[in-house]
N, C-alpha and C. Protein backbone atom coordinates (compact mmCIF):
# COMPACT_ATOMS: atom_id res chain seq x y z
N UNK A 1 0.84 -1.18 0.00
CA UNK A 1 0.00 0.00 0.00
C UNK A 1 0.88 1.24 0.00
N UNK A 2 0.69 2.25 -0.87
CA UNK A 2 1.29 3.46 -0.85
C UNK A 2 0.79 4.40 -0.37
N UNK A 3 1.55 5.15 0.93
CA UNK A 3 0.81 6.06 1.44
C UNK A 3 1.24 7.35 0.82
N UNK A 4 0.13 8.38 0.38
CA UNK A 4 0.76 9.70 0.07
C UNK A 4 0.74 10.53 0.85
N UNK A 5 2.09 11.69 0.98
CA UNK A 5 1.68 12.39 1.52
C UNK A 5 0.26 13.60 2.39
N UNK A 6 -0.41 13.94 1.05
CA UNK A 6 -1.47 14.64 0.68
C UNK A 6 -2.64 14.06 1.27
N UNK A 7 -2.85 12.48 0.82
CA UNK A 7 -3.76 11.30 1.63
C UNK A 7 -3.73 11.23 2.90
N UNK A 8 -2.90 10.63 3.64
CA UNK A 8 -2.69 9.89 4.66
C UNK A 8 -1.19 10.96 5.60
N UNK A 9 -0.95 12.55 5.38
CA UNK A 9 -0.01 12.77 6.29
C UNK A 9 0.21 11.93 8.01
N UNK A 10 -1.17 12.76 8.10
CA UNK A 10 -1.64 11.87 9.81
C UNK A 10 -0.92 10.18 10.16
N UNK A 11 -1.16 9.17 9.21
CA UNK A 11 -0.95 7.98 9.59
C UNK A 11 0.85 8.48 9.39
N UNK A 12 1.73 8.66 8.35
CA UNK A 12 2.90 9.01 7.76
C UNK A 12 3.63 9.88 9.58
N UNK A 13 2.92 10.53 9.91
CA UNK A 13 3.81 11.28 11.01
C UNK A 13 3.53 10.26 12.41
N UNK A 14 2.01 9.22 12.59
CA UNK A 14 2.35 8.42 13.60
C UNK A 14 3.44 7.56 13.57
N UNK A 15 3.68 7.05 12.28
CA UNK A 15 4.78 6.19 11.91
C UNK A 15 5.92 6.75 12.13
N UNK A 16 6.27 7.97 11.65
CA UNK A 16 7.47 8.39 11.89
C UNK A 16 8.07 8.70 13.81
N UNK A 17 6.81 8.81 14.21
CA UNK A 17 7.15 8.64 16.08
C UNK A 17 7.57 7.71 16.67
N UNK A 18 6.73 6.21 15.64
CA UNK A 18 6.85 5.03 16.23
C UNK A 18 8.44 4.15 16.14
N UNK A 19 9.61 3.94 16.81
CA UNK A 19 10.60 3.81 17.60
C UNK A 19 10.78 2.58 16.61
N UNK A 20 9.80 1.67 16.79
CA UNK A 20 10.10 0.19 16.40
C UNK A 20 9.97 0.22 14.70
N UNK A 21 9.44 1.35 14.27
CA UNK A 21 9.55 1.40 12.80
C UNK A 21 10.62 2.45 12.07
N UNK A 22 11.56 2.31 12.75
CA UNK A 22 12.27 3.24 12.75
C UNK A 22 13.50 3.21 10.86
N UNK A 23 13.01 3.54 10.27
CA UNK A 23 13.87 3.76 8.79
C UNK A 23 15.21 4.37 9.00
N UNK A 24 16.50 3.59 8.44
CA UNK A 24 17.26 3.75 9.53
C UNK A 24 18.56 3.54 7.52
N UNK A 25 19.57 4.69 8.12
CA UNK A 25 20.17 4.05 6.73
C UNK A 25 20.62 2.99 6.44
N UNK A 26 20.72 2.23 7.48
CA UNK A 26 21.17 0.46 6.99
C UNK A 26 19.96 -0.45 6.32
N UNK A 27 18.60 0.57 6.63
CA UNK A 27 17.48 -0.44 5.91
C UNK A 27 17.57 0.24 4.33
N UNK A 28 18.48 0.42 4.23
CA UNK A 28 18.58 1.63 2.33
C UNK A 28 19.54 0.81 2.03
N UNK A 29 20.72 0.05 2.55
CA UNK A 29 21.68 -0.31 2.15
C UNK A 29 22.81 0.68 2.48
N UNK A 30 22.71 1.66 3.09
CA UNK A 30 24.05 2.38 3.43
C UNK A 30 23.73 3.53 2.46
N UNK A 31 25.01 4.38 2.57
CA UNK A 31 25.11 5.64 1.48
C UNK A 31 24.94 4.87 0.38
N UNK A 32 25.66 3.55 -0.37
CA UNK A 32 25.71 3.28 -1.62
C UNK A 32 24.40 2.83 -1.77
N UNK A 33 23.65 2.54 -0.87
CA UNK A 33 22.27 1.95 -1.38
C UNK A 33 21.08 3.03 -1.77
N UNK A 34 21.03 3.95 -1.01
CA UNK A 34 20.63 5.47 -1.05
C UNK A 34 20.63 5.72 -2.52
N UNK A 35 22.21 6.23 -3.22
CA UNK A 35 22.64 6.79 -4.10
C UNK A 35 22.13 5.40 -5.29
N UNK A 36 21.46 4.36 -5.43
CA UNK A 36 21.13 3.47 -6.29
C UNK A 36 19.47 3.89 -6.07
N UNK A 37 18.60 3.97 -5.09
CA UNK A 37 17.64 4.36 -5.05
C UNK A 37 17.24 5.82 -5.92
N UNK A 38 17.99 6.56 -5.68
CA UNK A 38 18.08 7.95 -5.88
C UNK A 38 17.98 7.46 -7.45
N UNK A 39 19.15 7.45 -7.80
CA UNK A 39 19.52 7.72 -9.15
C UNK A 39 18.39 6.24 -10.14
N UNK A 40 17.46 5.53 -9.32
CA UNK A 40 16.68 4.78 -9.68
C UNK A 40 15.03 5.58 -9.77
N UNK A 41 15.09 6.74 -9.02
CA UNK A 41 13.99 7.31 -8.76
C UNK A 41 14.39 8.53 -9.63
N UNK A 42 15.40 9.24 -10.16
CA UNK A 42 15.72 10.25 -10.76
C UNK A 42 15.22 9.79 -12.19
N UNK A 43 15.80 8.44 -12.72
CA UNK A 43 15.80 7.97 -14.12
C UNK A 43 13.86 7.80 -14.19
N UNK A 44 13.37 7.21 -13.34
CA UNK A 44 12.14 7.14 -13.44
C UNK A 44 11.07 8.54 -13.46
N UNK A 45 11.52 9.62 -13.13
CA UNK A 45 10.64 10.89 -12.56
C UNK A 45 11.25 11.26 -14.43
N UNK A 46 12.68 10.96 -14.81
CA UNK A 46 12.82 12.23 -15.91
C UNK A 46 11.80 10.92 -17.43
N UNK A 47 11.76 10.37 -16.95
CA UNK A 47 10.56 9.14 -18.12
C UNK A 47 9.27 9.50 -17.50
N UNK A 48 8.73 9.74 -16.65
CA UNK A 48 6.93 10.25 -16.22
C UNK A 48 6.86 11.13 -16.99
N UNK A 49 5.52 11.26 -17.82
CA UNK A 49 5.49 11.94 -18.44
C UNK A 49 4.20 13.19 -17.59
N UNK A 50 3.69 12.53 -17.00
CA UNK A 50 2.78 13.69 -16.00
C UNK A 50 3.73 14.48 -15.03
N UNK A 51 5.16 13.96 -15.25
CA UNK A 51 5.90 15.44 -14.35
C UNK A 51 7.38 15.91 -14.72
N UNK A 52 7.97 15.01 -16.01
CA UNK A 52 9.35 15.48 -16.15
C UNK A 52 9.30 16.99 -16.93
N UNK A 53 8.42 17.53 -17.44
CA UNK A 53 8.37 18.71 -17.46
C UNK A 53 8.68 19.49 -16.46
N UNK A 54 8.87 19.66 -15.09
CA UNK A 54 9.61 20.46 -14.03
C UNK A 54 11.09 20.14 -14.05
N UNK A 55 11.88 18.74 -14.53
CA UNK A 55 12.92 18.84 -14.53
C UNK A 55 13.85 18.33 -16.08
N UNK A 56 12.97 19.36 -16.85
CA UNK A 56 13.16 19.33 -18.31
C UNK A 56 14.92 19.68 -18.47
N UNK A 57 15.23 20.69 -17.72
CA UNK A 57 16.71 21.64 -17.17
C UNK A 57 17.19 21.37 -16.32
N UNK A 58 17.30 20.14 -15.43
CA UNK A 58 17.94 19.75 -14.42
C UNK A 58 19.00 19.26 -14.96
N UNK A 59 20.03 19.85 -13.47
CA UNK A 59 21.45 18.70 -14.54
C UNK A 59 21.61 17.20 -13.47
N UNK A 60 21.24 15.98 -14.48
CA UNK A 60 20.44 15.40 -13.58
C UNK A 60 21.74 14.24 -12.30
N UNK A 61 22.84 14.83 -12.79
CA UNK A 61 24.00 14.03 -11.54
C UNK A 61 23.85 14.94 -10.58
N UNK A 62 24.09 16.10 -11.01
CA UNK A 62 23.99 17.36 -9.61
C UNK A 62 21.85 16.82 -8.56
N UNK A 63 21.19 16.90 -9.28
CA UNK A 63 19.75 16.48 -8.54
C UNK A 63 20.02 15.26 -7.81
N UNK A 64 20.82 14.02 -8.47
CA UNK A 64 20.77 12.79 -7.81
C UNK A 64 21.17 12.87 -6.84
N UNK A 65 22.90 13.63 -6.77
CA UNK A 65 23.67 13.99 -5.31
C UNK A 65 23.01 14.71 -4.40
N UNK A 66 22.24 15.87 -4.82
CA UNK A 66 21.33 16.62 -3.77
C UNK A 66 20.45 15.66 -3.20
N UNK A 67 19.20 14.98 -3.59
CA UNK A 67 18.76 14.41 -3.24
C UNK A 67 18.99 13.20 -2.76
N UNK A 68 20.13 12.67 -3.07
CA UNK A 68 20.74 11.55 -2.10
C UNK A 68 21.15 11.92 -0.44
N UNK A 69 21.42 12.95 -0.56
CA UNK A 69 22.38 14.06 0.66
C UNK A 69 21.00 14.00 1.42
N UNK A 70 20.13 14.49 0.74
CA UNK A 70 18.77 14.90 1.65
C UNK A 70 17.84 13.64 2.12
N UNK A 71 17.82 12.44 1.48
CA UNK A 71 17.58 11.20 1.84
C UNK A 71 18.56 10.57 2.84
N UNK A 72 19.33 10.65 2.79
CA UNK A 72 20.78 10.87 3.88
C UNK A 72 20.39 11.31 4.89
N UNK A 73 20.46 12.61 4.82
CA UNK A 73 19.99 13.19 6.08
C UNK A 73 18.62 13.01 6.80
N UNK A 74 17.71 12.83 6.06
CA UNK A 74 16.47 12.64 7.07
C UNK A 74 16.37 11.21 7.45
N UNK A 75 17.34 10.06 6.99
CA UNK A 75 17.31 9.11 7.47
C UNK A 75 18.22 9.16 9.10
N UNK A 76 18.81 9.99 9.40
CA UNK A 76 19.73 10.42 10.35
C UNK A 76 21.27 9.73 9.93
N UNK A 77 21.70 9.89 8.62
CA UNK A 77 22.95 9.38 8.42
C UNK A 77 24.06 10.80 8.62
N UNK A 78 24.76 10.43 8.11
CA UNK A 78 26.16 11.67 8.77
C UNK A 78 25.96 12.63 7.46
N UNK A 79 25.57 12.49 6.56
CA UNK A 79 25.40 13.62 5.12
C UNK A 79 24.49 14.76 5.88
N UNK A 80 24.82 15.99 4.57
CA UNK A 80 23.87 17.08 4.82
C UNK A 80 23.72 17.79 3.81
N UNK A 81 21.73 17.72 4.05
CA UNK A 81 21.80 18.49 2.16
C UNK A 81 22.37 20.19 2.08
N UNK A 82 22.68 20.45 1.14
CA UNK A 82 23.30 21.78 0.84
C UNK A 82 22.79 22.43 -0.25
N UNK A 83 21.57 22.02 -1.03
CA UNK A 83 21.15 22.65 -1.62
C UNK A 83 19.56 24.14 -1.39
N UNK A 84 19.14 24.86 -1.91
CA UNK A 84 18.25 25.68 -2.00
C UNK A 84 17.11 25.14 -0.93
N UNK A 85 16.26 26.02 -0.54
CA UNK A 85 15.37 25.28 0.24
C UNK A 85 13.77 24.78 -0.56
N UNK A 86 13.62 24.17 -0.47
CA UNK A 86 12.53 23.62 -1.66
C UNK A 86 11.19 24.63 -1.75
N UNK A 87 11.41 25.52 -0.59
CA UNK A 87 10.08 26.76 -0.82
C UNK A 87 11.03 27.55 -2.37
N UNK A 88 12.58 27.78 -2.06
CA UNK A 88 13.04 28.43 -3.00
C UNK A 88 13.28 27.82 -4.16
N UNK A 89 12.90 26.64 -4.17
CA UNK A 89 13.73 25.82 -5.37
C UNK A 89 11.98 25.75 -6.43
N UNK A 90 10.84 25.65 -5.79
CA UNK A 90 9.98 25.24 -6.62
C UNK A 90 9.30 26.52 -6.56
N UNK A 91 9.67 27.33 -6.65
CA UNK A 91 8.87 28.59 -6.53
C UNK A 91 8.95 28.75 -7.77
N UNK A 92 7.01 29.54 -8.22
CA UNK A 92 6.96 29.46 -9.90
C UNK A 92 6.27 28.88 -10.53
N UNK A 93 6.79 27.67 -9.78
CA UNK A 93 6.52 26.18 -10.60
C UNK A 93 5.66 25.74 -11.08
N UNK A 94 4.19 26.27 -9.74
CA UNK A 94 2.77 25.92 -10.13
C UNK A 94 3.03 24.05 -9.83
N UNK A 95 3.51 23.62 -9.26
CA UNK A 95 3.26 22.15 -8.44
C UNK A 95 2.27 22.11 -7.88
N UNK A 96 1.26 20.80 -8.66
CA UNK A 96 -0.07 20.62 -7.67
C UNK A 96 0.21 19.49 -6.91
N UNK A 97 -0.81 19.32 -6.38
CA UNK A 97 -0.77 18.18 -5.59
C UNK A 97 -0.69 16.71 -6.26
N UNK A 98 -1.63 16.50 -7.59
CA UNK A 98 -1.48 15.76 -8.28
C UNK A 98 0.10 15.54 -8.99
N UNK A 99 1.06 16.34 -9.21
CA UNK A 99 2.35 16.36 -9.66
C UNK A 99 3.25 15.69 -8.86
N UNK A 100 2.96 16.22 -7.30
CA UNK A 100 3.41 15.53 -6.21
C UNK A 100 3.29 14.18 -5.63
N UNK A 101 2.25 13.71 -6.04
CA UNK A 101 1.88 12.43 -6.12
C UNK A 101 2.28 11.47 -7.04
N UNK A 102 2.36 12.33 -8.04
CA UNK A 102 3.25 11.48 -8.79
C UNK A 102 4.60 11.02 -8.80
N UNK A 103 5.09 12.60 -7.97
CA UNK A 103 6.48 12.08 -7.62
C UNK A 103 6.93 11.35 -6.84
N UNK A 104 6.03 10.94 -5.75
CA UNK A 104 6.09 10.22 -4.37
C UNK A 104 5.87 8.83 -4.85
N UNK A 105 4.91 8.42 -6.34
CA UNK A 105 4.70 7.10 -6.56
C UNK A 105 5.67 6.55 -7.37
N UNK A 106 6.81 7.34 -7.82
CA UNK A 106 8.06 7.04 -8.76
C UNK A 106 8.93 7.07 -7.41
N UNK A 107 9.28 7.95 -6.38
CA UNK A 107 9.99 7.22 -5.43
C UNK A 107 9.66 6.00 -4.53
N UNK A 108 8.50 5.78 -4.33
CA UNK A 108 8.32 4.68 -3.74
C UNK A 108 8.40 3.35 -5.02
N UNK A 109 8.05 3.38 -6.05
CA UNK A 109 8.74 2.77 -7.13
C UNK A 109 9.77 1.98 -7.09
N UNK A 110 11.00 3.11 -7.26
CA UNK A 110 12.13 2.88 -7.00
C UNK A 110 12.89 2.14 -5.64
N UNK A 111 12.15 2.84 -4.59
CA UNK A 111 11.97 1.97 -3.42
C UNK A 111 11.25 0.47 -3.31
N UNK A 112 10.57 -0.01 -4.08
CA UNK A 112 10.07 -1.34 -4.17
C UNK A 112 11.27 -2.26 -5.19
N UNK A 113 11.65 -1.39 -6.03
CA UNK A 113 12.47 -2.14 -7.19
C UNK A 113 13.98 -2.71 -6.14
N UNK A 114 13.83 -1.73 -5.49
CA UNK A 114 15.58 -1.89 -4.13
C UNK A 114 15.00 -2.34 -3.49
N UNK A 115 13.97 -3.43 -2.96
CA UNK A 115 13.52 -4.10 -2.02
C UNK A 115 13.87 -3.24 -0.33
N UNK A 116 13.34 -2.37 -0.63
CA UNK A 116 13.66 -1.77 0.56
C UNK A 116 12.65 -1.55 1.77
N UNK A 117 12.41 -2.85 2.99
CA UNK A 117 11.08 -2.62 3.79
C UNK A 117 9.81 -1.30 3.64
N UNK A 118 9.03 -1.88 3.82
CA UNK A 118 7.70 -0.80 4.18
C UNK A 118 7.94 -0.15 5.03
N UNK A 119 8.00 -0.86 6.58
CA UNK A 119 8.38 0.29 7.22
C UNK A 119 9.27 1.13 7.11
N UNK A 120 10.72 0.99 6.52
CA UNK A 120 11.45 1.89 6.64
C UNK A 120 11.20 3.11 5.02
N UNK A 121 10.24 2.29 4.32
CA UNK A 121 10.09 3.67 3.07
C UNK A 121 8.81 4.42 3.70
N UNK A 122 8.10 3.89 4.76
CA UNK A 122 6.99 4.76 5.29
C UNK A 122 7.34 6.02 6.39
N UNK A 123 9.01 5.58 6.93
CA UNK A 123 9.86 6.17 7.76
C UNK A 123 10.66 7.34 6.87
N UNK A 124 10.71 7.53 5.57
CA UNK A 124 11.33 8.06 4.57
C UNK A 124 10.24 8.91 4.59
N UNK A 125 9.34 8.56 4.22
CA UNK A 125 8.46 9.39 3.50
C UNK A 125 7.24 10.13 4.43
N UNK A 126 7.53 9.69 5.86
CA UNK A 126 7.05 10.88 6.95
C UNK A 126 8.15 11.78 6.99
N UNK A 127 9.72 11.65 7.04
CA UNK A 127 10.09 12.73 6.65
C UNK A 127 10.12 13.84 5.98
N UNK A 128 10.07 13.34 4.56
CA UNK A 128 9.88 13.87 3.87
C UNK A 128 8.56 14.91 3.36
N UNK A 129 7.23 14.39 4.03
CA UNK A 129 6.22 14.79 3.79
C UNK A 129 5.83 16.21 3.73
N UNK A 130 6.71 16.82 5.05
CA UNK A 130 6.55 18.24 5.13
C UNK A 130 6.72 18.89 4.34
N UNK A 131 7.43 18.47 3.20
CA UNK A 131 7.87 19.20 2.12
C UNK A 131 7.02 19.92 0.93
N UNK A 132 6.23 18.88 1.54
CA UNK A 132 5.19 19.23 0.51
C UNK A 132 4.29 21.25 1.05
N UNK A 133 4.16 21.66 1.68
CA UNK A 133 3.60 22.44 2.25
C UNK A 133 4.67 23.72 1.28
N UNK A 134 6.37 23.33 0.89
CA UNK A 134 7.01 24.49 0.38
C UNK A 134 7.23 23.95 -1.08
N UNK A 135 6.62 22.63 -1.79
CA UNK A 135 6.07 22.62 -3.03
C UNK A 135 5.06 22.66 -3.79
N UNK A 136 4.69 22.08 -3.11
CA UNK A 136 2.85 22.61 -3.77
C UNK A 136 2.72 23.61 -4.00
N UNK A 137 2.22 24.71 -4.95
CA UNK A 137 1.81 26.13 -5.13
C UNK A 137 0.50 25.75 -5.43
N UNK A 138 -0.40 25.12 -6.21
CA UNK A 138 -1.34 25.32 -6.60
C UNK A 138 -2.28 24.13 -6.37
């Protein structure tokens, strides 16, 4: 079952409290497992055709490393992202919610293809969720 952000935040942030479900970077495979997810979820978002139009101009090794860094970090590994803050990065953009969803079902995607537990991609993706509040515009 895929939870989306937008759907189900509420269940996504009990999970992320809960201790024993704890998404942890050894359930990714380490940094190198991360950076195979990533660049498995990058190749898949720039082939969607309901959203690679936002990263028509991305240069897409520089996105993989950012977003590896930032999957890194909210897993509590020793990385730290260093890029723009995503209120500043998608500003413009006109990101709906539907766009976002799409992007969340190409990372969890990619996350099923890396056999990577439920709990720990449901532990990913309560992190991540907040994000949505500085992408979404519309």
């Amino acid at each position: 079952m895929r939870l989306l952000p937008t759907l189900a935040l509420t269940v996504l942030l009990v999970l992320a409290a809960t201790p024993t479900l704890a998404g942890t970077l050894e359930d990714f495979g380490g940094h190198d497992g991360i950076l195979r997810v990533t660049t498995d979820f990058v190749t898949r978002v720039v082939r969607d055709t309901r959203i690679n139009r936002f990263f028509a101009h991305a240069n897409g090794a520089k996105l993989i490393q950012l977003i590896s860094s930032q999957v890194c970090e909210a897993l509590g590994g020793p990385c730290r992202y260093t890029g723009r803050s995503m209120k500043d990065t998608h500003r413009g953009m006109g990101v709906t919610s539907k766009d976002f969803n799409a992007l969340v079902e190409d990372l969890c995607d990619a996350m099923d293809a890396a056999r990577i537990p439920a709990h720990a991609q449901n532990k990913l993706l309560a992190k991540l969720a907040p994000m949505w509040r500085d992408i979404v515009t519309r």
